[in-house]
N, C-alpha and C. Protein backbone atom coordinates (compact mmCIF):
# COMPACT_ATOMS: atom_id res chain seq x y z
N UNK A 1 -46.86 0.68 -97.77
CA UNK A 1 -46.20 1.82 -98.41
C UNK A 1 -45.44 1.32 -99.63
N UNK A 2 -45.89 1.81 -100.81
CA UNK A 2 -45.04 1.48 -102.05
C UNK A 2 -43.79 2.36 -101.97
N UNK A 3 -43.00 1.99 -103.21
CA UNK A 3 -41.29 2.03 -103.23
C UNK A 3 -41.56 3.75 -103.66
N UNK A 4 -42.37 3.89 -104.36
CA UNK A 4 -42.10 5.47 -104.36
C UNK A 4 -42.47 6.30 -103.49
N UNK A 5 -43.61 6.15 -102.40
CA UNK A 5 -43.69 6.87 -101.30
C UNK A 5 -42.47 6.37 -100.34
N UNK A 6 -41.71 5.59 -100.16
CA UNK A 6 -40.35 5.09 -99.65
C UNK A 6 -39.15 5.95 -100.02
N UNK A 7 -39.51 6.09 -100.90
CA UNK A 7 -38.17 7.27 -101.81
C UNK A 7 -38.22 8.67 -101.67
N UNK A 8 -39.48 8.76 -101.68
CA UNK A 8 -39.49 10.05 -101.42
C UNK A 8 -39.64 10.74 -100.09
N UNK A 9 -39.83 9.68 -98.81
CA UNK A 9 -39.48 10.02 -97.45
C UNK A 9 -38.06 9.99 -97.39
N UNK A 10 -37.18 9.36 -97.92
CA UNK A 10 -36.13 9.15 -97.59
C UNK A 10 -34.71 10.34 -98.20
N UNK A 11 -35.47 10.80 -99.61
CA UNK A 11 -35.23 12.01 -99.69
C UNK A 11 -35.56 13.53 -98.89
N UNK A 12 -36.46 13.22 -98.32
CA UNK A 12 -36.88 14.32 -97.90
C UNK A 12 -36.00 14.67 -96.42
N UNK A 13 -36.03 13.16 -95.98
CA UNK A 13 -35.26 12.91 -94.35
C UNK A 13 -33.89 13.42 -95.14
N UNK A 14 -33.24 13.15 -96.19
CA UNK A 14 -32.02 13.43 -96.31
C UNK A 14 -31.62 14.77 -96.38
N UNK A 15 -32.81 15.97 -97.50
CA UNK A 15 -32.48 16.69 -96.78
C UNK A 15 -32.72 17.93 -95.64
N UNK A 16 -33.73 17.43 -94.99
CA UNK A 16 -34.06 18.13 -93.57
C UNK A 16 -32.67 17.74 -92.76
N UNK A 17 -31.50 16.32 -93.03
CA UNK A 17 -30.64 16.60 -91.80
C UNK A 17 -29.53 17.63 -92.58
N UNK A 18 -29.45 17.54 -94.11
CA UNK A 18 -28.37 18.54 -94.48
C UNK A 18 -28.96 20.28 -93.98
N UNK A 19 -29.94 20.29 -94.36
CA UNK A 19 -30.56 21.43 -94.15
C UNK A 19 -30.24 21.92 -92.34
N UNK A 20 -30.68 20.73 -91.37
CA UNK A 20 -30.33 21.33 -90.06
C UNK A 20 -28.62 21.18 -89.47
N UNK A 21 -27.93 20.64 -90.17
CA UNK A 21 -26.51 20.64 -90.16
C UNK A 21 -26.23 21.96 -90.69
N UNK A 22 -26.35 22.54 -91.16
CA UNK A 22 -26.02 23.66 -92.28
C UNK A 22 -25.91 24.18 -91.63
N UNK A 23 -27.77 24.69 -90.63
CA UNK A 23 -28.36 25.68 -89.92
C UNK A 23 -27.29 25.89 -88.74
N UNK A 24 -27.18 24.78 -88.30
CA UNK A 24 -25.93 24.75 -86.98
C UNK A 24 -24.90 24.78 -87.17
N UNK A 25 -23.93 24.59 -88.97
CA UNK A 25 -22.87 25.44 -88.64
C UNK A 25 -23.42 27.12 -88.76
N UNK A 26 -24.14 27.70 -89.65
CA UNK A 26 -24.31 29.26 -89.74
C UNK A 26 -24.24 29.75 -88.53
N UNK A 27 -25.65 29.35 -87.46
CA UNK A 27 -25.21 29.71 -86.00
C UNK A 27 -23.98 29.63 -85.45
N UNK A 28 -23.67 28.84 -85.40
CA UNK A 28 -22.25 28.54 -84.79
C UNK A 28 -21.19 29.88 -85.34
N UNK A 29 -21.24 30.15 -86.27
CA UNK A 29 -19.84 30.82 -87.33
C UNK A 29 -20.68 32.04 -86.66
N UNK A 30 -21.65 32.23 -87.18
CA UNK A 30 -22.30 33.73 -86.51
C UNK A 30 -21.92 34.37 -84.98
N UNK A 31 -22.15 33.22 -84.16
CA UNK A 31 -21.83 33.28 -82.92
C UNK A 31 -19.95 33.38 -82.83
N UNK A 32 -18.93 32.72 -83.31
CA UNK A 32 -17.75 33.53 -83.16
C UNK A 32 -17.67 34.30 -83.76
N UNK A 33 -18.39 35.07 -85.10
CA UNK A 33 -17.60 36.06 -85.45
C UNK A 33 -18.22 37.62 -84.47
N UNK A 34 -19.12 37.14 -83.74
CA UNK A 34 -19.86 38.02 -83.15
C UNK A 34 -19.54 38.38 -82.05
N UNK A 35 -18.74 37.41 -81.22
CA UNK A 35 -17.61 37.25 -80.48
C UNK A 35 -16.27 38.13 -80.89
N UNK A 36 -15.83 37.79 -81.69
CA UNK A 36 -14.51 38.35 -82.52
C UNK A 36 -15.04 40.01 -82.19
N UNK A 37 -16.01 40.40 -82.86
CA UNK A 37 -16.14 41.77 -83.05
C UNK A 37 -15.85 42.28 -81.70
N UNK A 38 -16.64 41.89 -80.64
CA UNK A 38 -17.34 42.16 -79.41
C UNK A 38 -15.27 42.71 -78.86
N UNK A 39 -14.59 41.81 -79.07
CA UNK A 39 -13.62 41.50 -78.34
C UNK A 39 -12.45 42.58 -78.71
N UNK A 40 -12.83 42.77 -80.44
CA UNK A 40 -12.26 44.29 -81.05
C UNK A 40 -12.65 45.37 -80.98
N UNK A 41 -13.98 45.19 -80.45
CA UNK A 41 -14.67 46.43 -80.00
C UNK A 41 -13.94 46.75 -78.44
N UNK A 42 -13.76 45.92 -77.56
CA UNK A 42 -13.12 45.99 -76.30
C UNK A 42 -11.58 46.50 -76.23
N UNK A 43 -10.61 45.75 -77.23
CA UNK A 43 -9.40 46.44 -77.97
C UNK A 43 -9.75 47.68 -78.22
N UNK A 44 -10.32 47.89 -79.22
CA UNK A 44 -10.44 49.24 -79.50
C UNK A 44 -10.64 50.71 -78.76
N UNK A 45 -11.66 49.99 -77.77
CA UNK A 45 -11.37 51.22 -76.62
C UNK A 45 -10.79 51.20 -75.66
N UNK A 46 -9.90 50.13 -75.48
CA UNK A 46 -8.96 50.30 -74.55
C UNK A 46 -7.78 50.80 -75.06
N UNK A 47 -7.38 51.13 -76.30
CA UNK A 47 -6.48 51.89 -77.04
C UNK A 47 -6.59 53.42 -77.26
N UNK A 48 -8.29 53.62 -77.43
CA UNK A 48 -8.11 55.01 -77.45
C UNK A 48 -8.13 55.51 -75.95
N UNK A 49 -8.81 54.66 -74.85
CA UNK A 49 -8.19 55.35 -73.47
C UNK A 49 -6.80 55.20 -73.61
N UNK A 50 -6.22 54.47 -73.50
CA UNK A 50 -4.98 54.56 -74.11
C UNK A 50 -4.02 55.92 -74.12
N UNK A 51 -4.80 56.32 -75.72
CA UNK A 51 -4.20 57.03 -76.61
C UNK A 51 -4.46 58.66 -75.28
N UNK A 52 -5.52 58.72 -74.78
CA UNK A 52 -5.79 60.36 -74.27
C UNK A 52 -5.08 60.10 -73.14
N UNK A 53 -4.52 59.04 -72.33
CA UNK A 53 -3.95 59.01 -70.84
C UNK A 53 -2.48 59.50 -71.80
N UNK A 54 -2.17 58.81 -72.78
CA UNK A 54 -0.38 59.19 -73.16
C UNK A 54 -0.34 60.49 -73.54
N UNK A 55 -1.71 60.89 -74.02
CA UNK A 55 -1.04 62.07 -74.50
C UNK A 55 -1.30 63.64 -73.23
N UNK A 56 -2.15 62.99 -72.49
CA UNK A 56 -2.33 63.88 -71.31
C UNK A 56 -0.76 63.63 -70.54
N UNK A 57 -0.25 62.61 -70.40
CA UNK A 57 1.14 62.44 -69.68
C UNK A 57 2.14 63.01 -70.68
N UNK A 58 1.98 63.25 -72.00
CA UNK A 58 3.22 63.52 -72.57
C UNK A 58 2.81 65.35 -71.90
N UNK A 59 2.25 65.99 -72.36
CA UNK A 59 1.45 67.41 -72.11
C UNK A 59 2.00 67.87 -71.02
N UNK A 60 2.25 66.91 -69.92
CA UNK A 60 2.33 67.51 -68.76
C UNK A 60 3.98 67.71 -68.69
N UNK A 61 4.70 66.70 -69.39
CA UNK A 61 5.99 66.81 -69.36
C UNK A 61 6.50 68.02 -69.50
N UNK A 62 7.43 68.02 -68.47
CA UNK A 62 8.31 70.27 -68.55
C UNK A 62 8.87 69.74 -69.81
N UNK A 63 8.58 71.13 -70.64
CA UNK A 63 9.45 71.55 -72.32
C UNK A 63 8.72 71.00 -72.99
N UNK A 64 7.31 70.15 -73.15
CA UNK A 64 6.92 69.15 -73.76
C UNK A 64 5.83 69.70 -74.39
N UNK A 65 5.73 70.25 -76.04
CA UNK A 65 4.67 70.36 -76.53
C UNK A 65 3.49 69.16 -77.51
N UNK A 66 2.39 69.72 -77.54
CA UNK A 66 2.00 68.62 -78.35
C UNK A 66 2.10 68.58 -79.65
N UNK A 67 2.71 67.45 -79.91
CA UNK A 67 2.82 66.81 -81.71
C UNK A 67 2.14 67.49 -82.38
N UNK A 68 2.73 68.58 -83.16
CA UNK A 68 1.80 68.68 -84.36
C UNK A 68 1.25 68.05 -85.48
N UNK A 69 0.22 68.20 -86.00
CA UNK A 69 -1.34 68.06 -86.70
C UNK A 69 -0.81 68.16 -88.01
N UNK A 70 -1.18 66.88 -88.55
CA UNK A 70 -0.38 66.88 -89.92
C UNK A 70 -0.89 67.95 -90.62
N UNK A 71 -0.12 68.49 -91.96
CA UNK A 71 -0.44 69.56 -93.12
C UNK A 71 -1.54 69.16 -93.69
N UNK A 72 -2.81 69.80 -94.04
CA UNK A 72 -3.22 69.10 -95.09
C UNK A 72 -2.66 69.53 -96.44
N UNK A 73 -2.90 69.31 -97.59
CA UNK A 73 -2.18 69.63 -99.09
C UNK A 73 -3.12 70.88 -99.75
N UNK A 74 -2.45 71.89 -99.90
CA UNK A 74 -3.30 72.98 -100.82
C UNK A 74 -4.10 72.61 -101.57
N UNK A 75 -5.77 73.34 -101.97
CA UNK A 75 -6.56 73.11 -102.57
C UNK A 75 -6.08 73.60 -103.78
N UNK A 76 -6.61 73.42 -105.01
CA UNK A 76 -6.55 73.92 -106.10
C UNK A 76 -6.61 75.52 -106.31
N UNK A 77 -5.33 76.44 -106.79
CA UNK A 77 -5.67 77.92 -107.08
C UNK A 77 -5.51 78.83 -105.50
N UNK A 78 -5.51 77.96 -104.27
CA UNK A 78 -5.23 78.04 -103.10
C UNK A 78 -3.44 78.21 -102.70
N UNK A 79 -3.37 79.88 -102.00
CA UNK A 79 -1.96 80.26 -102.04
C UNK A 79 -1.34 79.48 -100.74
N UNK A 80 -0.17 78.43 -101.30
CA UNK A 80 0.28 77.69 -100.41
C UNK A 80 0.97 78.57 -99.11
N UNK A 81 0.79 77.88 -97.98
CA UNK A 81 1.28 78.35 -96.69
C UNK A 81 2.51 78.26 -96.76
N UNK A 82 3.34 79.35 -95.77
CA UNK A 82 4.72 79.49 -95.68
C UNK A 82 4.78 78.90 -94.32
N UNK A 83 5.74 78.21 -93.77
CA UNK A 83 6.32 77.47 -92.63
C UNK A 83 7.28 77.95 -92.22
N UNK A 84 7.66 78.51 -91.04
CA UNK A 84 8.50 78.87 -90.55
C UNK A 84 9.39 77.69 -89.85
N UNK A 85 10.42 77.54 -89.98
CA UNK A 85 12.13 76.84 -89.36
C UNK A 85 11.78 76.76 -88.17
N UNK A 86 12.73 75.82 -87.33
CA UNK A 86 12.99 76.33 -85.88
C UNK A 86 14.02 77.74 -85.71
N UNK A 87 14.89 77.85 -86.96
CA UNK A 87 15.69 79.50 -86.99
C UNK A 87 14.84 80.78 -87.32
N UNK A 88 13.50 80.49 -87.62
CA UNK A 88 12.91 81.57 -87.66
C UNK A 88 12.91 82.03 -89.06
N UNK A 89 13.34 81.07 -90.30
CA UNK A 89 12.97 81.98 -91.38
C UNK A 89 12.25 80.97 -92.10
N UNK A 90 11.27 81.63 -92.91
CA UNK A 90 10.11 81.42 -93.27
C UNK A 90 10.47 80.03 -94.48
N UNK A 91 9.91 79.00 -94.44
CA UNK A 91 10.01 78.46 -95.92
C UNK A 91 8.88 77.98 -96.41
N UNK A 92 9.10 78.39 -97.89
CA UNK A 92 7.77 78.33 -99.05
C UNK A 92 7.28 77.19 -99.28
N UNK A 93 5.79 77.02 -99.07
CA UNK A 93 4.90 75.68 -99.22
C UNK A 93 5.27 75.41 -100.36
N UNK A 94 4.91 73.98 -100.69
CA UNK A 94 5.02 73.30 -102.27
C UNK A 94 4.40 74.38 -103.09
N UNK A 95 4.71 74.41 -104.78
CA UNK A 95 4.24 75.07 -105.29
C UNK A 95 3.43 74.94 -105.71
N UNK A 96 1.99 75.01 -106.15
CA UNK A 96 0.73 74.61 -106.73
C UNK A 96 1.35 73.95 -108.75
N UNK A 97 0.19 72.76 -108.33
CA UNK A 97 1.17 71.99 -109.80
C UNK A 97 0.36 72.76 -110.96
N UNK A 98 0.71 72.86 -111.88
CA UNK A 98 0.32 73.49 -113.23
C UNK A 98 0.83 74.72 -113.76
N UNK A 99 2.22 75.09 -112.56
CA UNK A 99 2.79 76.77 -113.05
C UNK A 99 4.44 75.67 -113.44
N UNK A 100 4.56 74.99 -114.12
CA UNK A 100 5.81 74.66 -114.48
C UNK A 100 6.47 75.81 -115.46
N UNK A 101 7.67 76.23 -115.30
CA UNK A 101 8.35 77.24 -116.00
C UNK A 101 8.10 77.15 -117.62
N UNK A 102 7.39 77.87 -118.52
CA UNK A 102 7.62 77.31 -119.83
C UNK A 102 8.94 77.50 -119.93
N UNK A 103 8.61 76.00 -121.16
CA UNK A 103 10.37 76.30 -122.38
C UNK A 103 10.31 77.13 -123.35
N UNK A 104 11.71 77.67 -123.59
CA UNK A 104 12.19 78.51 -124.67
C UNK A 104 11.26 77.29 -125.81
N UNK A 105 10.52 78.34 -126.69
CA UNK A 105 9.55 77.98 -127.98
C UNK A 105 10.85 77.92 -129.08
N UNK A 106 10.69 76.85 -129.70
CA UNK A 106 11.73 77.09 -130.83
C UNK A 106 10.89 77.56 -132.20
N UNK A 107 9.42 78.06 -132.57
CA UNK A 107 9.44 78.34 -133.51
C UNK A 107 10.42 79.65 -133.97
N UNK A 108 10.82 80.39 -133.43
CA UNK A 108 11.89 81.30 -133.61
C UNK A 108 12.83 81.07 -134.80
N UNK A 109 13.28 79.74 -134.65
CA UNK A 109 14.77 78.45 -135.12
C UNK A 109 13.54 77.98 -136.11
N UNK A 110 12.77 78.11 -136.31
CA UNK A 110 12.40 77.52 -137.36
C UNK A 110 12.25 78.21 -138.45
N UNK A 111 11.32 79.18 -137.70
CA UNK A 111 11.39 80.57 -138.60
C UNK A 111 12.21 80.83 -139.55
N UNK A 112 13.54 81.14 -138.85
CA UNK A 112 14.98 81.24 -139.51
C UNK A 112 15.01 80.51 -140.19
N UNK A 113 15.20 79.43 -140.69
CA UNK A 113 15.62 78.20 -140.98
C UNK A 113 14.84 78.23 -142.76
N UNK A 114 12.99 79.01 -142.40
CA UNK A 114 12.49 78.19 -143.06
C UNK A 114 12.29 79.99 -143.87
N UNK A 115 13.09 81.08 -143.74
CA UNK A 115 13.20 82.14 -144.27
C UNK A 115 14.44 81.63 -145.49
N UNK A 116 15.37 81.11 -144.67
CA UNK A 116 16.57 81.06 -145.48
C UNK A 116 16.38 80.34 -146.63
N UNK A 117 15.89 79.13 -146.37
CA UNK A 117 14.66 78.13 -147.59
C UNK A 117 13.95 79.07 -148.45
N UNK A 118 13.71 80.45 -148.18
CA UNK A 118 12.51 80.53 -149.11
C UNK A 118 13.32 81.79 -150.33
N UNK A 119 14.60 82.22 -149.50
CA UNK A 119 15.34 83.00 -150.27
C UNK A 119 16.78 82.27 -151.05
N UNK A 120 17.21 80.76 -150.57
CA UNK A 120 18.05 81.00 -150.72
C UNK A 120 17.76 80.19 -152.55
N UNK A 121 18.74 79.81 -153.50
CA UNK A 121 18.80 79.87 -155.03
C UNK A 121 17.85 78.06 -155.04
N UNK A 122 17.40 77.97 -156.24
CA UNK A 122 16.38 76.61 -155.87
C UNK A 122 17.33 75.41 -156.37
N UNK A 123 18.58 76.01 -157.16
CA UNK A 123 19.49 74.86 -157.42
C UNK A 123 19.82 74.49 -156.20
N UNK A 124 20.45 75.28 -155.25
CA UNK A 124 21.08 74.90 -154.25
C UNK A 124 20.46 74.16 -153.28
N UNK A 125 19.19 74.18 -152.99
CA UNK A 125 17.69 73.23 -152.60
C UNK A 125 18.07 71.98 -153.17
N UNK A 126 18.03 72.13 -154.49
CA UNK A 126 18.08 70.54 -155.20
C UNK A 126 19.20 70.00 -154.84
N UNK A 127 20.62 70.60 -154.91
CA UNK A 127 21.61 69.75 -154.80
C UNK A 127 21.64 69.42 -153.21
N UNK A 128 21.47 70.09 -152.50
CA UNK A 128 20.93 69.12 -151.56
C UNK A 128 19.91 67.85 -150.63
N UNK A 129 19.43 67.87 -151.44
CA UNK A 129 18.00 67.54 -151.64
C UNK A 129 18.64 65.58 -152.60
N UNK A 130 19.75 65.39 -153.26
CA UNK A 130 19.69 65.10 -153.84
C UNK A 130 21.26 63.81 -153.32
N UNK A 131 20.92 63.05 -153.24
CA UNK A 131 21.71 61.99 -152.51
C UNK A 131 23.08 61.67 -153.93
N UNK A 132 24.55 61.80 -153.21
CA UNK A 132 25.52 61.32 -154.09
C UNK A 132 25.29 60.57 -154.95
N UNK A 133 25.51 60.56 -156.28
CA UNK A 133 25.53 58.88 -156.83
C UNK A 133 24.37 58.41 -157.11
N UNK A 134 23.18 59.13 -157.01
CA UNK A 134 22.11 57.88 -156.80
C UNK A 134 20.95 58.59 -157.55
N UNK A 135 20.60 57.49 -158.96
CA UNK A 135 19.56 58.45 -160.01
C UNK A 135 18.12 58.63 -159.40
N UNK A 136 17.83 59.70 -160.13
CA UNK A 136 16.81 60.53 -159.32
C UNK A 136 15.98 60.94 -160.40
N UNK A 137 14.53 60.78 -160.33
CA UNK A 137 13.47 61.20 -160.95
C UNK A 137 12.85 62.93 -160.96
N UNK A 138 12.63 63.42 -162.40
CA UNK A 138 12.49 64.55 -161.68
C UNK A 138 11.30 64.64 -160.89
N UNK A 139 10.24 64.04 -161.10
CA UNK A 139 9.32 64.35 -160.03
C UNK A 139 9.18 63.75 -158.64
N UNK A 140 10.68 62.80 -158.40
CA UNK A 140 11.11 62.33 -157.16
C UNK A 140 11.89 63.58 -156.45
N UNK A 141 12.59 64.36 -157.31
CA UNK A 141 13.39 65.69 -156.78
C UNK A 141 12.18 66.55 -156.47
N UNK A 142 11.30 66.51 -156.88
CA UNK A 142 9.87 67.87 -156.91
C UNK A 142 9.32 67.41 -155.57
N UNK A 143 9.13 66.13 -155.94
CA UNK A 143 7.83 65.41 -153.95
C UNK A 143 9.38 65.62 -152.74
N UNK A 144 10.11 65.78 -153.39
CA UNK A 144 11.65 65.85 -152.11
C UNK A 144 11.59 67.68 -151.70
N UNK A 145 11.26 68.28 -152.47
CA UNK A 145 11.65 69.70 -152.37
C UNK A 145 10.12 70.02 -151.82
N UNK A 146 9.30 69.57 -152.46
CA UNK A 146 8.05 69.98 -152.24
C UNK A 146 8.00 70.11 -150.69
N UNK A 147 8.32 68.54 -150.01
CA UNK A 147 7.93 67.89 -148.49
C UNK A 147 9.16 68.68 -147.46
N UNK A 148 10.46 69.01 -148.24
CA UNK A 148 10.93 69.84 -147.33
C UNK A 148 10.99 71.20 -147.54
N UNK A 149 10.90 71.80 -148.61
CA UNK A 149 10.50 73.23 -148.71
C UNK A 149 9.00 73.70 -149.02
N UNK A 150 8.06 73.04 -148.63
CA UNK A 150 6.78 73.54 -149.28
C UNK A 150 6.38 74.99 -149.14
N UNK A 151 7.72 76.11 -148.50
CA UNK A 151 6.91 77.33 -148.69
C UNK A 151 7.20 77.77 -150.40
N UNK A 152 8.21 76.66 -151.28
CA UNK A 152 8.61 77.62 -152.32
C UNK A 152 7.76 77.45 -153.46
N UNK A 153 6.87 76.49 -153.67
CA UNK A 153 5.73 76.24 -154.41
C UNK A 153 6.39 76.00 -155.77
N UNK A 154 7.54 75.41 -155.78
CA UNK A 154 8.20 75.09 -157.14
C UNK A 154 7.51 73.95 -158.15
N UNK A 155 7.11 74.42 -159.69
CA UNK A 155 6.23 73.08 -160.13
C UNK A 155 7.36 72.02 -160.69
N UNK A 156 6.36 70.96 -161.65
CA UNK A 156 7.83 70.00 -162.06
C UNK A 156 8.38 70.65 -162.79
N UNK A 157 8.39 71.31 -164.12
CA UNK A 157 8.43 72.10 -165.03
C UNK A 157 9.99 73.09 -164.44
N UNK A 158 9.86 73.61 -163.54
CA UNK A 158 10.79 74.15 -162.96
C UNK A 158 12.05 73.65 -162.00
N UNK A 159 11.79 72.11 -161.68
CA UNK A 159 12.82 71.90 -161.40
C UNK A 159 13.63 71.19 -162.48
N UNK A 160 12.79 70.39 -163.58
CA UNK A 160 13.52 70.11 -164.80
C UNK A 160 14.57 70.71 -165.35
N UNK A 161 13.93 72.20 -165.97
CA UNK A 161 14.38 73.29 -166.28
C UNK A 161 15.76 73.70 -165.34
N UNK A 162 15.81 73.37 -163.76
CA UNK A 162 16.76 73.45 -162.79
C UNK A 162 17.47 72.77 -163.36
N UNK A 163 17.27 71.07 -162.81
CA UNK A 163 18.31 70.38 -163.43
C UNK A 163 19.30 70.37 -164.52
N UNK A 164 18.51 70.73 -165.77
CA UNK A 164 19.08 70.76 -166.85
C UNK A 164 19.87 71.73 -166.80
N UNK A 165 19.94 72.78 -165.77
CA UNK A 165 20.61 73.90 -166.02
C UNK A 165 22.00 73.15 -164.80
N UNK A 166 21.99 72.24 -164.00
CA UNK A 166 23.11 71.50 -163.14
C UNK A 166 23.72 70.63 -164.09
N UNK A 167 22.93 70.54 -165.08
CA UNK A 167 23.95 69.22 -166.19
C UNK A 167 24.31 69.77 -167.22
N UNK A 168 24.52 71.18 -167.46
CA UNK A 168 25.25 71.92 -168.08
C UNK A 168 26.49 71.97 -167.25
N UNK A 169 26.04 72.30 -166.47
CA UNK A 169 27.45 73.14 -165.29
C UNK A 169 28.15 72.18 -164.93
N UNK A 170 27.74 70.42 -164.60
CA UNK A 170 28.27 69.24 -164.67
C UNK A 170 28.84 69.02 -163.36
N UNK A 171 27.39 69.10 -162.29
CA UNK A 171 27.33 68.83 -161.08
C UNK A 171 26.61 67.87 -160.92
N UNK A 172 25.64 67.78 -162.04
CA UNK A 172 24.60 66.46 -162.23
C UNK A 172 24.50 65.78 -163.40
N UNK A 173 24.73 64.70 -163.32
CA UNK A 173 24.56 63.70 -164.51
C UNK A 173 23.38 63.63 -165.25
N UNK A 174 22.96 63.42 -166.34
CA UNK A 174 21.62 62.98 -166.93
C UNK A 174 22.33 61.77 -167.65
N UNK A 175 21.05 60.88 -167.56
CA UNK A 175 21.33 59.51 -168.43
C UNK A 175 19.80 58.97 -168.66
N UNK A 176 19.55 58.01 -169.13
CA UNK A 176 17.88 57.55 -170.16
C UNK A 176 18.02 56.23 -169.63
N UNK A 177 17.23 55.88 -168.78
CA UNK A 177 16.65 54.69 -168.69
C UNK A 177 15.28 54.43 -168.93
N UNK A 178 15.46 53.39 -170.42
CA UNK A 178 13.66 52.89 -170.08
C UNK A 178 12.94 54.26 -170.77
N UNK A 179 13.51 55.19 -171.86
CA UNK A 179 13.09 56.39 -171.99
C UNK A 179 12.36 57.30 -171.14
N UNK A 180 13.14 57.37 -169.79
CA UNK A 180 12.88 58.36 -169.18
C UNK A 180 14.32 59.02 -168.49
N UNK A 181 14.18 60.37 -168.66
CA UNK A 181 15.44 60.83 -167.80
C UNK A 181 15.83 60.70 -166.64
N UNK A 182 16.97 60.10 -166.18
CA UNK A 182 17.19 60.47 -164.58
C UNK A 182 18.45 60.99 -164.47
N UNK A 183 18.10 61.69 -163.02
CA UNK A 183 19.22 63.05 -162.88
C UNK A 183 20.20 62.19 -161.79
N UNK A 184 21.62 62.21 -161.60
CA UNK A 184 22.23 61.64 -160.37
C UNK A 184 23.46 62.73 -160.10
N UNK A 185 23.45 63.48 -158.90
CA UNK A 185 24.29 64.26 -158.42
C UNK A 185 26.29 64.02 -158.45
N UNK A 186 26.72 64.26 -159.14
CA UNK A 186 28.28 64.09 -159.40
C UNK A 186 29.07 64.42 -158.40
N UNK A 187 28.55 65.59 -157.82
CA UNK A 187 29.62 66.19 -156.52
C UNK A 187 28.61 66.69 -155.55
N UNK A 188 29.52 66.45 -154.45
CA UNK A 188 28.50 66.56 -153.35
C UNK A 188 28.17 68.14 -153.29
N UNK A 189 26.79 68.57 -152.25
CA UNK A 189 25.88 69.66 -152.50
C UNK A 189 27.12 70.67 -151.33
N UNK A 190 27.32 71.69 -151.37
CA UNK A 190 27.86 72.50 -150.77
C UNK A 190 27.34 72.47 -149.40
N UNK A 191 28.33 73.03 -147.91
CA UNK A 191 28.11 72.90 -146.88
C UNK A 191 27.27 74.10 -146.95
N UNK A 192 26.22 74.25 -145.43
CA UNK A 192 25.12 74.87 -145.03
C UNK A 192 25.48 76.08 -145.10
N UNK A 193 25.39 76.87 -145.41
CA UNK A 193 26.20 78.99 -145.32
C UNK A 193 26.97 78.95 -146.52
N UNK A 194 27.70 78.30 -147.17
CA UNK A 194 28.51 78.79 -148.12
C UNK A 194 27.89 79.04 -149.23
N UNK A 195 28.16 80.34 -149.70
CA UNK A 195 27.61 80.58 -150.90
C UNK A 195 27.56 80.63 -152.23
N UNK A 196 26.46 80.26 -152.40
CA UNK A 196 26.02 79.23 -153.97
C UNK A 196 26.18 80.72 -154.91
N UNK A 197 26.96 79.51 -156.24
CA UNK A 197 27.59 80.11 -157.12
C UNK A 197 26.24 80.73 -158.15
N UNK A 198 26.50 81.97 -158.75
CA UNK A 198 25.01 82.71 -159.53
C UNK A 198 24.77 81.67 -160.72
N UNK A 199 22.86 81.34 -160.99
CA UNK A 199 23.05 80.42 -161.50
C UNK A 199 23.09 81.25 -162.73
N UNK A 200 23.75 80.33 -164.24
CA UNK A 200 24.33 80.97 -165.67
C UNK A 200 23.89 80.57 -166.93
């Protein structure tokens, strides 16, 4: 017998014994867990005899009713059951989810809000609109009025024309930087309700 028919019996012997070691643990493990079951299967019905001897002995007890049967949970659109107390008055199953009380809608408050914007004078818009102290472009005052009043559709042209009519009256500064005008508010814009002076 040459070295390679030698090698390759000796592989082969190696693994026919891994192979039948293997085989005899699988059997083996098979055989307790098959056991195990057998033995929970035996538990198991000795619990539910068990369970019908206790509850035939509780049954028989004087005053002794049987445990009630859990609730199941209302189906969907299904009118929840009323439960009666041990006093005898009735109380109301959970309420089916999706009827939460609406909230008071505030477009109402907005409404208002965004009426008073559309009547009230457009100077008085700007001077609020228009931060103490701090120079201001007119078409930075226009994208400011625009984004919070957009029902009044004011162009640039017209708030210029505004301004210039606040730096007469000498509530707003004008000054030239860089040859361009900027507007900066002198006195602060009047509180919310009080009413703005006719413009002149």
């Amino acid at each position: 017998m040459n070295n390679a028919d030698s090698a390759s019996q000796s592989v082969q012997t190696m693994y026919a014994e891994r192979f039948a070691t293997d085989l005899t643990d699988n059997r083996a493990e098979q055989k307790e867990l098959t056991a195990q079951i057998e033995r929970l299967r035996a538990r198991l019905e000795r619990l539910r005899a068990d369970e019908t001897w206790l509850a035939g002995m509780q049954a028989a007890l004087p005053g002794e009713t049987a445990p009630p049967r859990p609730r199941r949970a209302p189906r969907t659109g299904e009118k929840p059951v009323e439960v009666e107390d041990p006093a005898g008055t009735p109380v109301p199953g959970p309420r089916p989810a999706g009827r939460a009380k609406a909230r008071p809608s505030r477009a109402r408050t907005s409404g208002k809000k965004a009426a008073a914007a559309a009547t009230a004078p457009l100077h008085q818009l700007i001077r609020a609109l228009m931060p103490l102290g701090e120079p201001r472009l007119v078409r930075e005052v226009h994208a400011d009025l625009t984004e919070a009043h957009p029902e009044r559709g004011t162009s640039v042209q017209v708030v210029r024309n505004t301004l210039e009519t606040l730096v007469k009256r000498g509530v707003v500064g004008k000054g030239i930087q860089k040859g361009t005008a900027m507007y900066t508010a002198t006195e602060a814009a009047p509180a919310e309700g009080e009413t703005a002076r006719a413009a002149g």
